[in-house]
N, C-alpha and C. Protein backbone atom coordinates (compact mmCIF):
# COMPACT_ATOMS: atom_id res chain seq x y z
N UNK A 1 -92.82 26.14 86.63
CA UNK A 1 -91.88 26.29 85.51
C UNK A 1 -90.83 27.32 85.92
N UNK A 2 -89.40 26.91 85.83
CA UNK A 2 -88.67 27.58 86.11
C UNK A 2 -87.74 27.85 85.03
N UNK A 3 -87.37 29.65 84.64
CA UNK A 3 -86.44 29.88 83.73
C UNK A 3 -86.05 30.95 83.61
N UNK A 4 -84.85 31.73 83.22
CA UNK A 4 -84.39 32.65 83.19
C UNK A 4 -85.25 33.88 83.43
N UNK A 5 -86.27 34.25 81.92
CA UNK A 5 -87.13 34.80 82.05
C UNK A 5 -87.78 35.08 83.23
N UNK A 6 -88.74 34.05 83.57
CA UNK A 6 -89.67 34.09 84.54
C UNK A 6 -89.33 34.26 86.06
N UNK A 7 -88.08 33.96 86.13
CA UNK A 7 -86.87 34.45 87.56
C UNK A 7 -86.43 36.04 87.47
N UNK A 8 -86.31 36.28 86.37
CA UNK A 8 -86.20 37.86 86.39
C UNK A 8 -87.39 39.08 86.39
N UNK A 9 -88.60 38.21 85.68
CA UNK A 9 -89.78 38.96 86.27
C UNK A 9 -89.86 38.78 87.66
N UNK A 10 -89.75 37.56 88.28
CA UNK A 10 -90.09 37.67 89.70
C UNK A 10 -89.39 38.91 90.19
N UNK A 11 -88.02 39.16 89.93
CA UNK A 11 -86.99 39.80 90.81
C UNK A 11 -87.51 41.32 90.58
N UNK A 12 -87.92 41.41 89.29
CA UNK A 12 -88.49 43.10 89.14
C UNK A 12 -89.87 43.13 89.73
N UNK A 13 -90.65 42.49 90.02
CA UNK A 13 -91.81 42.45 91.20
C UNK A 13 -91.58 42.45 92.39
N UNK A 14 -90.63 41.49 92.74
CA UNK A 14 -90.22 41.80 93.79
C UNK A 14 -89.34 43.57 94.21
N UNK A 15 -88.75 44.64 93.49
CA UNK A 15 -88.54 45.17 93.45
C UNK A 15 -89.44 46.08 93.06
N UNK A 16 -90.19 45.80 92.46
CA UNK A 16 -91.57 46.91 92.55
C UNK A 16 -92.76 47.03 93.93
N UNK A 17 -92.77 45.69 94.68
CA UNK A 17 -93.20 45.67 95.65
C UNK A 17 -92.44 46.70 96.40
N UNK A 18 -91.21 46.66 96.87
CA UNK A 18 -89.99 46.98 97.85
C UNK A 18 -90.12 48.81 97.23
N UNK A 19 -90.37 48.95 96.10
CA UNK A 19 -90.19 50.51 95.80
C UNK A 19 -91.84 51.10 95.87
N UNK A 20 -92.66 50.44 95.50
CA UNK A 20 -94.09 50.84 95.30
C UNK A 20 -95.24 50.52 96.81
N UNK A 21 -94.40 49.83 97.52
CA UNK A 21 -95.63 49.06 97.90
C UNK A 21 -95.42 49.43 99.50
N UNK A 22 -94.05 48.64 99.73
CA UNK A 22 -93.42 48.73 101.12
C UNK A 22 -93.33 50.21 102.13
N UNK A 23 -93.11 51.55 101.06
CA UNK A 23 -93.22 52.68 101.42
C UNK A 23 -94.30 53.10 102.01
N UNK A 24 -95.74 52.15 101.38
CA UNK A 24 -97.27 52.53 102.20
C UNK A 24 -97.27 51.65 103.16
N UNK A 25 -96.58 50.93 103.49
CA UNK A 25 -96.86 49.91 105.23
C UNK A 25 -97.47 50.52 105.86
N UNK A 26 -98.61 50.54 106.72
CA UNK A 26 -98.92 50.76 107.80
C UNK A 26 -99.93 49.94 108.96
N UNK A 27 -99.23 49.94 110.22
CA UNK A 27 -99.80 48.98 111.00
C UNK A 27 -100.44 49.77 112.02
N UNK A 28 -101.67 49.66 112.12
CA UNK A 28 -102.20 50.24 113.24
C UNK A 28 -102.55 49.49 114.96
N UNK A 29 -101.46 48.44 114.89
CA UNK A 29 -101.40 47.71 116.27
C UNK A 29 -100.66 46.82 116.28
N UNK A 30 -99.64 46.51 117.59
CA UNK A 30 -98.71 45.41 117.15
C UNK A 30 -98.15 44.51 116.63
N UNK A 31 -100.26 44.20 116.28
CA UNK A 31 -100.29 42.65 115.98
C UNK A 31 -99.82 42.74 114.48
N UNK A 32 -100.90 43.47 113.53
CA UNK A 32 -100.85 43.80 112.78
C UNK A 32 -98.90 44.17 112.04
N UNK A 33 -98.43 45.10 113.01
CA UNK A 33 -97.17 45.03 112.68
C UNK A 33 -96.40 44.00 112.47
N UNK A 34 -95.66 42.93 113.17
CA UNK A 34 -95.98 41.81 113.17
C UNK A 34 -96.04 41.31 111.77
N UNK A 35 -97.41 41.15 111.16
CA UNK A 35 -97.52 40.57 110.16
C UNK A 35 -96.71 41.37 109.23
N UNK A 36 -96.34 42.64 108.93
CA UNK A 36 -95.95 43.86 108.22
C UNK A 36 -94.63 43.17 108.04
N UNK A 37 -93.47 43.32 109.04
CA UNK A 37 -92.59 43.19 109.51
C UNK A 37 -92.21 41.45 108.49
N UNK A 38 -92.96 40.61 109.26
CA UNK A 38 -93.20 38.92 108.50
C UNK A 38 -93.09 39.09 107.01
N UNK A 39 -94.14 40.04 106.71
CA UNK A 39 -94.23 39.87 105.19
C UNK A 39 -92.54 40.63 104.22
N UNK A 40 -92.26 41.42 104.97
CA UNK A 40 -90.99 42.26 104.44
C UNK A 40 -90.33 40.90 104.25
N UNK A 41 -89.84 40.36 105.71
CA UNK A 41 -88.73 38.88 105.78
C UNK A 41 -89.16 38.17 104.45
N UNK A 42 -90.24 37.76 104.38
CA UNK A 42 -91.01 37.03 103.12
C UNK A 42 -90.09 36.91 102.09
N UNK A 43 -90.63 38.96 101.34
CA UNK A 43 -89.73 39.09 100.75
C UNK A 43 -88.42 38.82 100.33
N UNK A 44 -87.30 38.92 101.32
CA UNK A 44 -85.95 39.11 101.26
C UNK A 44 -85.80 37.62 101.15
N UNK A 45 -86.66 36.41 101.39
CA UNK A 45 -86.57 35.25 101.48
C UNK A 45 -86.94 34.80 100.24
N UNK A 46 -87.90 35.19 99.45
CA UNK A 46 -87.90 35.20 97.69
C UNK A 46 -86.42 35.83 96.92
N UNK A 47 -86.64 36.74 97.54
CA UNK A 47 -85.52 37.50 96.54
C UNK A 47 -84.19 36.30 96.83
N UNK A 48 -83.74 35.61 97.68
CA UNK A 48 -82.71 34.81 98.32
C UNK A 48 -82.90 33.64 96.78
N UNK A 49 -84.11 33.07 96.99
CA UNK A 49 -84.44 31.65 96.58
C UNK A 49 -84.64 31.90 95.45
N UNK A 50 -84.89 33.37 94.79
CA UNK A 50 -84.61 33.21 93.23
C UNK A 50 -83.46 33.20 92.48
N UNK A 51 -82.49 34.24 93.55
CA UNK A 51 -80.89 34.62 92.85
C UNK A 51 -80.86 32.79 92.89
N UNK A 52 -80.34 31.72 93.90
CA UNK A 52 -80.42 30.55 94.12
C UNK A 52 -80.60 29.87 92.64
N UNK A 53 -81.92 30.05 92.63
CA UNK A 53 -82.27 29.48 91.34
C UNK A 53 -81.99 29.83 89.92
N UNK A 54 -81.55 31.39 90.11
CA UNK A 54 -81.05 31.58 89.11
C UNK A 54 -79.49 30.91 88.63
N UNK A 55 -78.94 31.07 90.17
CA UNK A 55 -77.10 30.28 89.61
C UNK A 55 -77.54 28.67 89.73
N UNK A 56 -78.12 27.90 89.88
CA UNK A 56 -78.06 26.80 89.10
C UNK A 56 -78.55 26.67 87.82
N UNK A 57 -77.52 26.40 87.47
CA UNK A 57 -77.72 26.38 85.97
C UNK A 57 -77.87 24.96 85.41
N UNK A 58 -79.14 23.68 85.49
CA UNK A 58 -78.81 22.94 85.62
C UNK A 58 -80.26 22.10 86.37
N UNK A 59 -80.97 21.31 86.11
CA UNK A 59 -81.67 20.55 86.64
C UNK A 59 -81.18 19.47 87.48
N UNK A 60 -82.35 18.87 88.25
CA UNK A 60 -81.60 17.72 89.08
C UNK A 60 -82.59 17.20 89.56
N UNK A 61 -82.73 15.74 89.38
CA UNK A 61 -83.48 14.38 89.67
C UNK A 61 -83.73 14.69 90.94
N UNK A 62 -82.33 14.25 91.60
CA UNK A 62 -82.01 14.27 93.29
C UNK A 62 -82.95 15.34 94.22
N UNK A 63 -82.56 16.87 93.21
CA UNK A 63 -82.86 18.38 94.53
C UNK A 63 -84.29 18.20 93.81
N UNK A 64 -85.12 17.64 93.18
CA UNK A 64 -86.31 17.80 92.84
C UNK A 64 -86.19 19.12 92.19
N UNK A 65 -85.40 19.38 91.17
CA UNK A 65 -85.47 21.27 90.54
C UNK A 65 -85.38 20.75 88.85
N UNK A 66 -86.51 21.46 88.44
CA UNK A 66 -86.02 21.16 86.98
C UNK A 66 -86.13 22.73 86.36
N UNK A 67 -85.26 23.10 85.66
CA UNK A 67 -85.53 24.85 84.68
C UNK A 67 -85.97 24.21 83.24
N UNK A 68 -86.82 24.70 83.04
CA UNK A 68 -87.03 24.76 81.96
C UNK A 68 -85.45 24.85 80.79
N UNK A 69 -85.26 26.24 81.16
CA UNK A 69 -83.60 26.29 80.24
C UNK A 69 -82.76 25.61 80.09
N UNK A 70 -82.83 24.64 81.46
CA UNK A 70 -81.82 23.79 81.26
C UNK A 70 -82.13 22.54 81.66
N UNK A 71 -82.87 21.75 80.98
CA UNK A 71 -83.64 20.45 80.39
C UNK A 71 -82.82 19.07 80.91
N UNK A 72 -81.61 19.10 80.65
CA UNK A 72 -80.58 18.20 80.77
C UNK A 72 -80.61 17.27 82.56
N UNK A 73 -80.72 16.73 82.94
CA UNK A 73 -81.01 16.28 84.43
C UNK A 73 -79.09 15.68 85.12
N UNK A 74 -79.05 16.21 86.21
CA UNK A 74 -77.92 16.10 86.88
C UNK A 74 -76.61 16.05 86.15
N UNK A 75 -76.04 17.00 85.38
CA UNK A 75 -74.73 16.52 84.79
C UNK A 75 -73.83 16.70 85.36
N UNK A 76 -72.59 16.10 84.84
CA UNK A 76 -71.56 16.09 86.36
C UNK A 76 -71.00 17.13 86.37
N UNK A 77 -70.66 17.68 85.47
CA UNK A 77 -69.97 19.36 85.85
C UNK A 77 -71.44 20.30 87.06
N UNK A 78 -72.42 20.02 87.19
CA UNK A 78 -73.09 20.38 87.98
C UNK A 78 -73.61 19.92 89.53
N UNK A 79 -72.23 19.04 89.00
CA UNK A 79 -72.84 18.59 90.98
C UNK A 79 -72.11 19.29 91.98
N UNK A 80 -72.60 20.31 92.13
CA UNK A 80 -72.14 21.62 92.40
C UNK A 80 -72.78 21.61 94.05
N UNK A 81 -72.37 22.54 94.85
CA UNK A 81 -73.32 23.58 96.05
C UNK A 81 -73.65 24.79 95.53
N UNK A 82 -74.54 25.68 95.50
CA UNK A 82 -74.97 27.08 95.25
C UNK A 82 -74.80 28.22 96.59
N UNK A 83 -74.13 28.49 96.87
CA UNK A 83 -73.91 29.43 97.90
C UNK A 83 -74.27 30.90 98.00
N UNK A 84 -75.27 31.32 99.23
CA UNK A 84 -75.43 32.62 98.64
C UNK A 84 -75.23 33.30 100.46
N UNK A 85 -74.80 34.69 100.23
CA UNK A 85 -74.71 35.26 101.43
C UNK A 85 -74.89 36.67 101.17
N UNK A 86 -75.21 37.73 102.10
CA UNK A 86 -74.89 38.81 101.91
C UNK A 86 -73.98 39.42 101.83
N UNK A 87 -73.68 40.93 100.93
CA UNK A 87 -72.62 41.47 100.81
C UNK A 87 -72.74 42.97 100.83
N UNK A 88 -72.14 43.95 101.00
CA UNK A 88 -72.27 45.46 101.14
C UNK A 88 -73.13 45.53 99.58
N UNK A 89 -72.96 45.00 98.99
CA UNK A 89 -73.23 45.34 97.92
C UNK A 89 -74.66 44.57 97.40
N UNK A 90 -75.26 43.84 97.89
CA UNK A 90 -76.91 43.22 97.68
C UNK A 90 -76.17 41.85 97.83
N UNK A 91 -76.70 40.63 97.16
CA UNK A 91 -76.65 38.85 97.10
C UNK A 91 -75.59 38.90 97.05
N UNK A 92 -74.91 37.75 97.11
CA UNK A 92 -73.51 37.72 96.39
C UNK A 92 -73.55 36.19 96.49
N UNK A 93 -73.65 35.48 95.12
CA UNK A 93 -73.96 33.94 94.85
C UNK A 93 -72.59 33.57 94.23
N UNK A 94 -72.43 32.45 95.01
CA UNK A 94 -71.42 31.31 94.69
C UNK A 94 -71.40 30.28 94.14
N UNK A 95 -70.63 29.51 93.51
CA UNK A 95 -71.01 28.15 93.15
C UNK A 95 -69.71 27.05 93.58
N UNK A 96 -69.79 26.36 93.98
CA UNK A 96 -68.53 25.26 94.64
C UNK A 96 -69.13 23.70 94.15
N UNK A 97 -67.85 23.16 94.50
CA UNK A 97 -67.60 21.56 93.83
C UNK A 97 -67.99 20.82 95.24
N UNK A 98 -69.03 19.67 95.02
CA UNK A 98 -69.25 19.66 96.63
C UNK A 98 -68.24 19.24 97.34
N UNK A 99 -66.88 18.70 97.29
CA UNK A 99 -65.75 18.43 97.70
C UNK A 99 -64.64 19.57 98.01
N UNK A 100 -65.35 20.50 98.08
CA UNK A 100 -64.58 22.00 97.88
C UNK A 100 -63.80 21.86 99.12
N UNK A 101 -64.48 21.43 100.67
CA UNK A 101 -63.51 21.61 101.32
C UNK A 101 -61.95 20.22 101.78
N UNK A 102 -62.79 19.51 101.07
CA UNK A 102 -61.62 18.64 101.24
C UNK A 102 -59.83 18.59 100.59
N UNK A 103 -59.13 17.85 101.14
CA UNK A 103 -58.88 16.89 102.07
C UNK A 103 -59.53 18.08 103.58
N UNK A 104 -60.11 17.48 104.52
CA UNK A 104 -60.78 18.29 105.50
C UNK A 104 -59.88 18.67 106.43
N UNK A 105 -58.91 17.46 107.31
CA UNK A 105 -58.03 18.08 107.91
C UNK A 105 -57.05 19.41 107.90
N UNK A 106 -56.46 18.95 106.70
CA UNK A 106 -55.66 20.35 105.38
C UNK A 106 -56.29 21.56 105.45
N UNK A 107 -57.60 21.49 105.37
CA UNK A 107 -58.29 22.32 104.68
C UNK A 107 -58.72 23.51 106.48
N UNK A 108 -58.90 22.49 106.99
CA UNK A 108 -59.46 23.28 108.40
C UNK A 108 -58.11 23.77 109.09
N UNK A 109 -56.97 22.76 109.13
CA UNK A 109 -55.76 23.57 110.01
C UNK A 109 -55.36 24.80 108.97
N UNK A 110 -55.57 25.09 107.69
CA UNK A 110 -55.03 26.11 106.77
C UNK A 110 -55.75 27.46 107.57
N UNK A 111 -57.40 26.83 108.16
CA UNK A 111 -58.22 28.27 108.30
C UNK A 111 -58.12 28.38 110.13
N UNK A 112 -57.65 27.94 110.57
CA UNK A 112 -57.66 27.52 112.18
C UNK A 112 -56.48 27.27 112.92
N UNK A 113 -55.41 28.50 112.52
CA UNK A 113 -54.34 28.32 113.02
C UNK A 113 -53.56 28.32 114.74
N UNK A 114 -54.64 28.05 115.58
CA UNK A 114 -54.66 27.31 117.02
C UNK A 114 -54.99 25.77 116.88
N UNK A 115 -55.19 25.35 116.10
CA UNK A 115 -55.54 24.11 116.52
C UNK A 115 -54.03 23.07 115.93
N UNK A 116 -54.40 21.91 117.06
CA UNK A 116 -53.07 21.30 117.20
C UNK A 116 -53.06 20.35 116.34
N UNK A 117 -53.77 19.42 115.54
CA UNK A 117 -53.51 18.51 114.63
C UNK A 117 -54.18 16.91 115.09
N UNK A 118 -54.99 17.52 115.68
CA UNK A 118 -55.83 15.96 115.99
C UNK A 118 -56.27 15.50 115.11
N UNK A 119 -56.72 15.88 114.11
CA UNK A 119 -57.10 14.92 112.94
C UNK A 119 -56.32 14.31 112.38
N UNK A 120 -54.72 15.08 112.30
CA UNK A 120 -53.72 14.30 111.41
C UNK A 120 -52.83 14.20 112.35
N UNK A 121 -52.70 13.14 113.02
CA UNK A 121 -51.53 12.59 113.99
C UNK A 121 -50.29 12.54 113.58
């Protein structure tokens, strides 16, 4: 079950882990480290896939995702991409039209100003 709520408890667990938990790490042999190290990544890989889930706002047949909150299945203002990357500042989540970069030619000589125009003769 996925929903607002229950995405924001995750995120304060996950942040109670990272303040409570992570500070006692200790590995007493490589191997062991290793797993230490794995489990941190873990983390930062939840924390990724919840912000994610939090900006779709929006169920979908297709991605197999349903929220609870939002019941409704694939609507077209939501046929979206969810974009997330890092920023100085923690997540930083996007949302785009999946046609965002098109017309493609246009769109790539605008960001790639060496290239000569092979796509558009």
């Amino acid at each position: 079950i996925k929903n607002r709520e229950l995405l924001e408890i995750g995120l304060a667990w996950l942040d109670d882990i990272e303040t409570n938990v992570s500070p006692e790490a200790f590995a007493p042999n490589p191997h062991v480290l290793m797993r230490v190290v794995e489990s941190f990544h873990m983390l930062t890989c939840d924390r990724i896939i919840i912000q994610a889930v939090l900006a779709r706002k929006a169920s979908s047949r297709y991605l197999g995702f349903t929220r609870q909150d939002y019941p409704e299945q694939d609507p077209p203002k939501w046929h979206k991409f969810v974009t997330i990357r890092q920023a100085e500042d923690g997540i930083q989540v996007d949302v785009r039209d999946i046609d965002y970069a098109y017309p493609l030619g246009e769109n790539y000589e605008a960001h790639n100003k060496e290239y000569k125009g092979y796509l558009n003769p």
